[in-house]
PDB file of N, CA and C in Angstrom:
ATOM      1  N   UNK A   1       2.812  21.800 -14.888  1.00  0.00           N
ATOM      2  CA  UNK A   1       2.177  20.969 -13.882  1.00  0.00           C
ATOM      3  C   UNK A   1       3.211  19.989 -13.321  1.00  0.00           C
ATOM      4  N   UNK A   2       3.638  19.749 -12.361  1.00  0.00           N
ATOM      5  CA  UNK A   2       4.206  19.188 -11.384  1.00  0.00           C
ATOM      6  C   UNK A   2       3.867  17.506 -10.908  1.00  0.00           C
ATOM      7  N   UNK A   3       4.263  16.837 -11.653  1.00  0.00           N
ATOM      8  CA  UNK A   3       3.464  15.178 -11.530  1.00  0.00           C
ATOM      9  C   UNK A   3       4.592  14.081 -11.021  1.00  0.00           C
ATOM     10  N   UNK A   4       5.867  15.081 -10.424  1.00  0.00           N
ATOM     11  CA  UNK A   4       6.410  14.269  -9.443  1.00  0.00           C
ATOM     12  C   UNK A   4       5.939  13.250  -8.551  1.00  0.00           C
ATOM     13  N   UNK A   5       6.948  12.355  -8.265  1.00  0.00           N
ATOM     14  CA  UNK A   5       6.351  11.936  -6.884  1.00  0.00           C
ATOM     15  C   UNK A   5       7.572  11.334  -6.580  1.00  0.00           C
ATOM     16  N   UNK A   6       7.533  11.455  -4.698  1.00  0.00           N
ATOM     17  CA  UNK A   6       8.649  12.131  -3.805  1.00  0.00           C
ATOM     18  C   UNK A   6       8.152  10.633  -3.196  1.00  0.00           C
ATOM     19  N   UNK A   7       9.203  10.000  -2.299  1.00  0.00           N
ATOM     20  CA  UNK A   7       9.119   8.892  -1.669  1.00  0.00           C
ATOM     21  C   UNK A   7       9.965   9.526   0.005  1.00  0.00           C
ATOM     22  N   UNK A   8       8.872   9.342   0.902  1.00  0.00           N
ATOM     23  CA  UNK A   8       9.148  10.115   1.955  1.00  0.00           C
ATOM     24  C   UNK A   8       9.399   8.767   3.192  1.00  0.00           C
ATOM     25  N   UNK A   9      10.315   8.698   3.638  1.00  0.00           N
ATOM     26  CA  UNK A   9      10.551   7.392   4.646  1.00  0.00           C
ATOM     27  C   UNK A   9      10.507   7.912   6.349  1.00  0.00           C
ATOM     28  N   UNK A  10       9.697   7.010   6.881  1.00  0.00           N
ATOM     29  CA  UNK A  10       9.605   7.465   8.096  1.00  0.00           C
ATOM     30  C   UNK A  10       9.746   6.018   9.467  1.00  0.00           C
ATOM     31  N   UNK A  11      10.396   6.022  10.568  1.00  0.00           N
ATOM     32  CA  UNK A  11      10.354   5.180  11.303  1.00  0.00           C
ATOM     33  C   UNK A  11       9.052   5.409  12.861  1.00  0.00           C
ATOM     34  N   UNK A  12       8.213   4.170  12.577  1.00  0.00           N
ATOM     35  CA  UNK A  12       7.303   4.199  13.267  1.00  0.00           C
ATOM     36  C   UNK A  12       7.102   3.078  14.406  1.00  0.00           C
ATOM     37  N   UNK A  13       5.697   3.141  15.248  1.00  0.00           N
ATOM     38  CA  UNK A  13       6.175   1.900  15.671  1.00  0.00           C
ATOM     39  C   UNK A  13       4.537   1.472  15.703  1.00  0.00           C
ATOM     40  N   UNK A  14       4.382   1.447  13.991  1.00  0.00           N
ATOM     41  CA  UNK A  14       2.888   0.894  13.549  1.00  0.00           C
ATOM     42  C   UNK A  14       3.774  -1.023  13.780  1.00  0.00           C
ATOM     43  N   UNK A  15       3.222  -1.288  14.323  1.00  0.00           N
ATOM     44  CA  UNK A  15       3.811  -2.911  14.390  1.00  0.00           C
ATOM     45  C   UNK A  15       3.007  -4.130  13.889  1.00  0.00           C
ATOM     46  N   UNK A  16       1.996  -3.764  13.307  1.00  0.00           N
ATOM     47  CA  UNK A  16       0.888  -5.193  13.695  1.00  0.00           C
ATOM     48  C   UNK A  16       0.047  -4.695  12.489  1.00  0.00           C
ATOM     49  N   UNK A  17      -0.704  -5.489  12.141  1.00  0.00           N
ATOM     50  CA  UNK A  17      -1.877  -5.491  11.104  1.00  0.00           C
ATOM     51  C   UNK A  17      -3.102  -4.364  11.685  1.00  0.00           C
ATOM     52  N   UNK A  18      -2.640  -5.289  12.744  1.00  0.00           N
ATOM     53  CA  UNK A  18      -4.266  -3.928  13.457  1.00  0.00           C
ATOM     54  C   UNK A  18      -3.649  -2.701  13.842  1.00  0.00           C
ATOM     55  N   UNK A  19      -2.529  -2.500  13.706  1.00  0.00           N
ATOM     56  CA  UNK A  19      -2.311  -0.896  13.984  1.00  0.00           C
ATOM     57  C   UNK A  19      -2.208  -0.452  12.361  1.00  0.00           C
ATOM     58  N   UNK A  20      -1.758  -0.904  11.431  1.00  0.00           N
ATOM     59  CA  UNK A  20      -2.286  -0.613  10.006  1.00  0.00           C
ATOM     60  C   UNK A  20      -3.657  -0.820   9.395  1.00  0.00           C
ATOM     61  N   UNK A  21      -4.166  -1.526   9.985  1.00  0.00           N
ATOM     62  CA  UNK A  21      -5.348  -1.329   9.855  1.00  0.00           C
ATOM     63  C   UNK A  21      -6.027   0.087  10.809  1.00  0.00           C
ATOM     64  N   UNK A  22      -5.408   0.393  11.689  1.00  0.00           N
ATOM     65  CA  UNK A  22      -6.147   1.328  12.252  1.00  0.00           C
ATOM     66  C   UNK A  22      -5.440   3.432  11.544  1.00  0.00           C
ATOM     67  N   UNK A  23      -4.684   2.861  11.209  1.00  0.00           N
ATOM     68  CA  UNK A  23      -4.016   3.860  10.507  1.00  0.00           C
ATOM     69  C   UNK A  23      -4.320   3.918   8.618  1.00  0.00           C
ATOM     70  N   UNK A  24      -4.919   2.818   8.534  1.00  0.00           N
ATOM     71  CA  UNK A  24      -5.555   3.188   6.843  1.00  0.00           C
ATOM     72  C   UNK A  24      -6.196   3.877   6.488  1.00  0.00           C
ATOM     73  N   UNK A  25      -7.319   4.481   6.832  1.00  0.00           N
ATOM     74  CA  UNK A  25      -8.536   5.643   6.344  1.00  0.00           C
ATOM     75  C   UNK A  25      -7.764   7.044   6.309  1.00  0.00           C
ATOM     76  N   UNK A  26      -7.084   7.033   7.444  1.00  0.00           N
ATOM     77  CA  UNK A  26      -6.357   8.082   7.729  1.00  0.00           C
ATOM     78  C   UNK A  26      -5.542   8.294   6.978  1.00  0.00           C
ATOM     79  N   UNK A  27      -4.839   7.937   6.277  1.00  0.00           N
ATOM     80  CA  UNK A  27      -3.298   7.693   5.097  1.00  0.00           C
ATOM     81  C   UNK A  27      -3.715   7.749   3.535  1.00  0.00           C
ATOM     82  N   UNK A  28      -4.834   6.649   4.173  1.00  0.00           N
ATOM     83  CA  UNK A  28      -5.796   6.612   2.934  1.00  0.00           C
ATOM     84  C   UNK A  28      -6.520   7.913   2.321  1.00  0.00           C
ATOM     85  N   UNK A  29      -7.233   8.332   2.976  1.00  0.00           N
ATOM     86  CA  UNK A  29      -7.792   9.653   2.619  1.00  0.00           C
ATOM     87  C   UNK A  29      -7.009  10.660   2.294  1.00  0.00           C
ATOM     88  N   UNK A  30      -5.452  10.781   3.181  1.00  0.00           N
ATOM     89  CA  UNK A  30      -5.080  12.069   3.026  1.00  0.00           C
ATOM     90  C   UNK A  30      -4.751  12.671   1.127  1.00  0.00           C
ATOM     91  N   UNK A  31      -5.007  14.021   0.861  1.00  0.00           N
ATOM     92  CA  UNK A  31      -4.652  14.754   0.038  1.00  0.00           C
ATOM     93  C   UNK A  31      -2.968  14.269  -0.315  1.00  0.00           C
ATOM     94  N   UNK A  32      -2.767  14.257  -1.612  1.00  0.00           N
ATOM     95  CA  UNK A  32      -1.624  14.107  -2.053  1.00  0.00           C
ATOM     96  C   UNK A  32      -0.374  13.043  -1.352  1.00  0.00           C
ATOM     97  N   UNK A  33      -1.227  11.735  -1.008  1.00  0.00           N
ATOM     98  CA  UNK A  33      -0.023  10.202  -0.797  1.00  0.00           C
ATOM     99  C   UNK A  33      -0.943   9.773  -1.811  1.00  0.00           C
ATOM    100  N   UNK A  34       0.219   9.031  -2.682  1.00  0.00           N
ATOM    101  CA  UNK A  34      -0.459   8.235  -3.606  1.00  0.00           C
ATOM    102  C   UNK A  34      -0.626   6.768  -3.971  1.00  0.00           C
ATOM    103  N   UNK A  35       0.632   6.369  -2.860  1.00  0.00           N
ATOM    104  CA  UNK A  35       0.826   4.796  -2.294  1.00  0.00           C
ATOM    105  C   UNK A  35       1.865   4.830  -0.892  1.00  0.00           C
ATOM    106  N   UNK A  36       1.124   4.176  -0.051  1.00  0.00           N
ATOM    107  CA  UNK A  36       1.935   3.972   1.156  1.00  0.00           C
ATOM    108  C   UNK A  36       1.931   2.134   1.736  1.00  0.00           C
ATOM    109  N   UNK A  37       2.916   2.312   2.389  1.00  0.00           N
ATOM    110  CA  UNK A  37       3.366   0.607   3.013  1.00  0.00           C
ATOM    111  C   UNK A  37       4.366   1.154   4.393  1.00  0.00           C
ATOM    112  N   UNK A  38       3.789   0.392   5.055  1.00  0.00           N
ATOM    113  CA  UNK A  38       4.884  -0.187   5.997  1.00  0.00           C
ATOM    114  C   UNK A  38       5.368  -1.546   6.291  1.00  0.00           C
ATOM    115  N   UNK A  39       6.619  -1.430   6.526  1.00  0.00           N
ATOM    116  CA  UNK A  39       7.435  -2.743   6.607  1.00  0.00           C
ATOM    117  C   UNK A  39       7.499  -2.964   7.969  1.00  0.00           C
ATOM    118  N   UNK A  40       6.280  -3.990   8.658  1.00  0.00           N
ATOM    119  CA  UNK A  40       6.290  -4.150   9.977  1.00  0.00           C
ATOM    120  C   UNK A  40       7.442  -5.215  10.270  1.00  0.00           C
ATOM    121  N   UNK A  41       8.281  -5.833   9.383  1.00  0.00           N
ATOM    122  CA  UNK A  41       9.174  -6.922   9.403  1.00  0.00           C
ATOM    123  C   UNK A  41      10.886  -6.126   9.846  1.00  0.00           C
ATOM    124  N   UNK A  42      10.186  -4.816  10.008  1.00  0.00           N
ATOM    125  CA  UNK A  42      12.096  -4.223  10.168  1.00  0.00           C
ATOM    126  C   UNK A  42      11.813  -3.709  11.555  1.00  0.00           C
ATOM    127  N   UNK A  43      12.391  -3.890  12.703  1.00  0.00           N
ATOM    128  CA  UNK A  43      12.855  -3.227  13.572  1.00  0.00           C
ATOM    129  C   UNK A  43      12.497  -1.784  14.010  1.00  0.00           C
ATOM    130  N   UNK A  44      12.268  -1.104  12.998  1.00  0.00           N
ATOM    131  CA  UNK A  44      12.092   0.293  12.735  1.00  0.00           C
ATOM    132  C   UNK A  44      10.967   0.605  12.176  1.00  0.00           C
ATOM    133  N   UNK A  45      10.292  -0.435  12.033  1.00  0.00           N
ATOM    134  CA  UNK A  45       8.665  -0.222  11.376  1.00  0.00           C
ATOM    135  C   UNK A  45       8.559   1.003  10.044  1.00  0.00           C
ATOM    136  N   UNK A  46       9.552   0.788   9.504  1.00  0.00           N
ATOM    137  CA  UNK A  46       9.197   1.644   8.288  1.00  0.00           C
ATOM    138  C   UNK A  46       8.175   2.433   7.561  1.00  0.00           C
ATOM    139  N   UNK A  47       7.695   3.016   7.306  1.00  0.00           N
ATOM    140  CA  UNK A  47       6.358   3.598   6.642  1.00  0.00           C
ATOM    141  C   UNK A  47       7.261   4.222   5.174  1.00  0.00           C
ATOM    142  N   UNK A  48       6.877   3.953   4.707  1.00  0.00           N
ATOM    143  CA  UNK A  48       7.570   4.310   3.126  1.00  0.00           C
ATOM    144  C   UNK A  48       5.981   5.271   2.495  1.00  0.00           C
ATOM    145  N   UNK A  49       6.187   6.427   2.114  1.00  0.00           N
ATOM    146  CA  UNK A  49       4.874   6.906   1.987  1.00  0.00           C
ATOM    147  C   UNK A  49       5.310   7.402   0.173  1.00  0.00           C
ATOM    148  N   UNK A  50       4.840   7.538  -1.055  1.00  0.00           N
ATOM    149  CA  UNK A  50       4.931   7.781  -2.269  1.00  0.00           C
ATOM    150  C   UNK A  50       3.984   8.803  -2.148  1.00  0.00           C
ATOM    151  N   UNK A  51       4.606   9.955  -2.499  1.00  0.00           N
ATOM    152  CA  UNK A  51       4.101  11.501  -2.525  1.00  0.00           C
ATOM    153  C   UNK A  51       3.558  12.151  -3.553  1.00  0.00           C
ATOM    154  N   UNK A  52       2.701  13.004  -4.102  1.00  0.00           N
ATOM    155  CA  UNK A  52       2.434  13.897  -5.041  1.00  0.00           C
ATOM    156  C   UNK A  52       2.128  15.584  -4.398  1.00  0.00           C
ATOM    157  N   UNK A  53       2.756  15.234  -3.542  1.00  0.00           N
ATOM    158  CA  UNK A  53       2.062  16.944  -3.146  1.00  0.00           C
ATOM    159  C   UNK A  53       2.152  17.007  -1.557  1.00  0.00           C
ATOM    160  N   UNK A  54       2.134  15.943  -0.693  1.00  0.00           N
ATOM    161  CA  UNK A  54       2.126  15.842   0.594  1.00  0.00           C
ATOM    162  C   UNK A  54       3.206  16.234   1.115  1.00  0.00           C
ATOM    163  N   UNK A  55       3.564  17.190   2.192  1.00  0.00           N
ATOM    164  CA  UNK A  55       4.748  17.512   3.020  1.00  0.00           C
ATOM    165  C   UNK A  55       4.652  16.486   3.856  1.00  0.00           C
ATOM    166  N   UNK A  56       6.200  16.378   4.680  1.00  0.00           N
ATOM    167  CA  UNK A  56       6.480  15.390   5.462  1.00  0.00           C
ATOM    168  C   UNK A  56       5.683  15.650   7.127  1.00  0.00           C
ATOM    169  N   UNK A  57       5.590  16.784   6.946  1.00  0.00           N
ATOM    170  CA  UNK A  57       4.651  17.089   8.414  1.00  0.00           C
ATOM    171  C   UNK A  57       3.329  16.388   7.690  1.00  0.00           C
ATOM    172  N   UNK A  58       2.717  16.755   7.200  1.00  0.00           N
ATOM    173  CA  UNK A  58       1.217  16.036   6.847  1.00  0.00           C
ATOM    174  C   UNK A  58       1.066  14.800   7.246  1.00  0.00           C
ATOM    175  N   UNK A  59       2.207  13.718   6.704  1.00  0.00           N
ATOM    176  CA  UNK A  59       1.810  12.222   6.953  1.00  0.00           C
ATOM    177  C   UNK A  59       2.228  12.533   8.386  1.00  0.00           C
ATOM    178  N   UNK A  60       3.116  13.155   9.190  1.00  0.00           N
ATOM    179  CA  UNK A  60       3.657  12.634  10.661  1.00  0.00           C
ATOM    180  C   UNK A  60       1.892  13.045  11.225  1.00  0.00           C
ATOM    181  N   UNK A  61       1.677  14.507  10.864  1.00  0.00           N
ATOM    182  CA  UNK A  61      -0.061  14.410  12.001  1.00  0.00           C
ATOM    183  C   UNK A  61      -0.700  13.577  11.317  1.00  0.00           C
ATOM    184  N   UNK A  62      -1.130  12.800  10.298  1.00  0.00           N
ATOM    185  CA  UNK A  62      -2.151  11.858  10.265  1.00  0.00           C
ATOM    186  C   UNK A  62      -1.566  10.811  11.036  1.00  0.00           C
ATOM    187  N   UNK A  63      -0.336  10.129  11.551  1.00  0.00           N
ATOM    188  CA  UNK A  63       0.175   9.194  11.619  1.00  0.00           C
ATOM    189  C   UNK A  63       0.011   9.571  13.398  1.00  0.00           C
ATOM    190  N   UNK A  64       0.133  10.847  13.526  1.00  0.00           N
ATOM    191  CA  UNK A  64      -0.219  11.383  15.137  1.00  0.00           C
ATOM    192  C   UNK A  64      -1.686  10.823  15.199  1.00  0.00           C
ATOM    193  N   UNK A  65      -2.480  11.360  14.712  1.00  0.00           N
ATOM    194  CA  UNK A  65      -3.745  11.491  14.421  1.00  0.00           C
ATOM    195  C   UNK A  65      -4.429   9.889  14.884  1.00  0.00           C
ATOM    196  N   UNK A  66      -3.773   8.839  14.574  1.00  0.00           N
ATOM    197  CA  UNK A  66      -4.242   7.718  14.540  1.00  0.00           C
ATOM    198  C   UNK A  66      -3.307   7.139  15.841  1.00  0.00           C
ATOM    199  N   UNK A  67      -2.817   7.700  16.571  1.00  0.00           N
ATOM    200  CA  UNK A  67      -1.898   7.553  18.080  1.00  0.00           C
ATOM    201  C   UNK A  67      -0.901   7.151  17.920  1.00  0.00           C
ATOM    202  N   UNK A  68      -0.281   6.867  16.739  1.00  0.00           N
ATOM    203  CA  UNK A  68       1.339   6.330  16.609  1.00  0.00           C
ATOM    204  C   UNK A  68       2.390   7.695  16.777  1.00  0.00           C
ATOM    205  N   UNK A  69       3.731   7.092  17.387  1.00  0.00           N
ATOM    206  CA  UNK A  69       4.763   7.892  16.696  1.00  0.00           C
ATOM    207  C   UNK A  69       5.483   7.868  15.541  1.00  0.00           C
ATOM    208  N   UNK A  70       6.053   8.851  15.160  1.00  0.00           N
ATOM    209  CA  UNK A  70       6.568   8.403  14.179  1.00  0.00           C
ATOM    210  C   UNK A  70       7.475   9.713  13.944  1.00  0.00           C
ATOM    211  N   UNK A  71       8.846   9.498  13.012  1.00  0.00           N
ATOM    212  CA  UNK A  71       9.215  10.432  12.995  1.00  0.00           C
ATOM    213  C   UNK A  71      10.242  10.237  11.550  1.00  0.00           C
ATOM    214  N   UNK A  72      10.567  11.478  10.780  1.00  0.00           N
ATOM    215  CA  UNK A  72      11.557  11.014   9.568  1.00  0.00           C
ATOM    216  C   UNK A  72      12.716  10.578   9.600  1.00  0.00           C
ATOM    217  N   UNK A  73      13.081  10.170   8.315  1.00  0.00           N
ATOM    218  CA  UNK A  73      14.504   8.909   8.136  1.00  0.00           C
ATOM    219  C   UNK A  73      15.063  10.381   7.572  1.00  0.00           C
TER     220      UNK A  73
END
């Protein structure tokens, strides 16, 4: 059994509380993230996502999904 977990970094331009707030259910719910943050304090809006199973396409369409861009580090 496989109980890795992969730390997947992505630059977004979630900027604000209310765009993380509008992007939580979505991140939240998905199958296999098991802790996520973004660092709206960097330039690059960071999304740092902690993985168990999630490919890096998965978080970019939920992160589509909720109207942001975003793309990997």
């Amino acid at each position: 059994m496989n109980n890795t977990t992969e730390s997947l970094r992505f630059k977004t331009n979630i900027n604000c509380s209310g765009c993380v707030a509008k992007v939580s259910p979505l991140l939240n719910e998905a199958e296999g993230i098991s802790q996520w943050s973004v660092d709206t304090g960097n330039k690059d809006k960071i999304l740092t996502v902690q993985t168990s199973g999630i490919a890096p396409e998965g978080v970019i369409k939920k992160v589509q999904e909720a109207g942001f861009k975003i793309e990997q580090l």
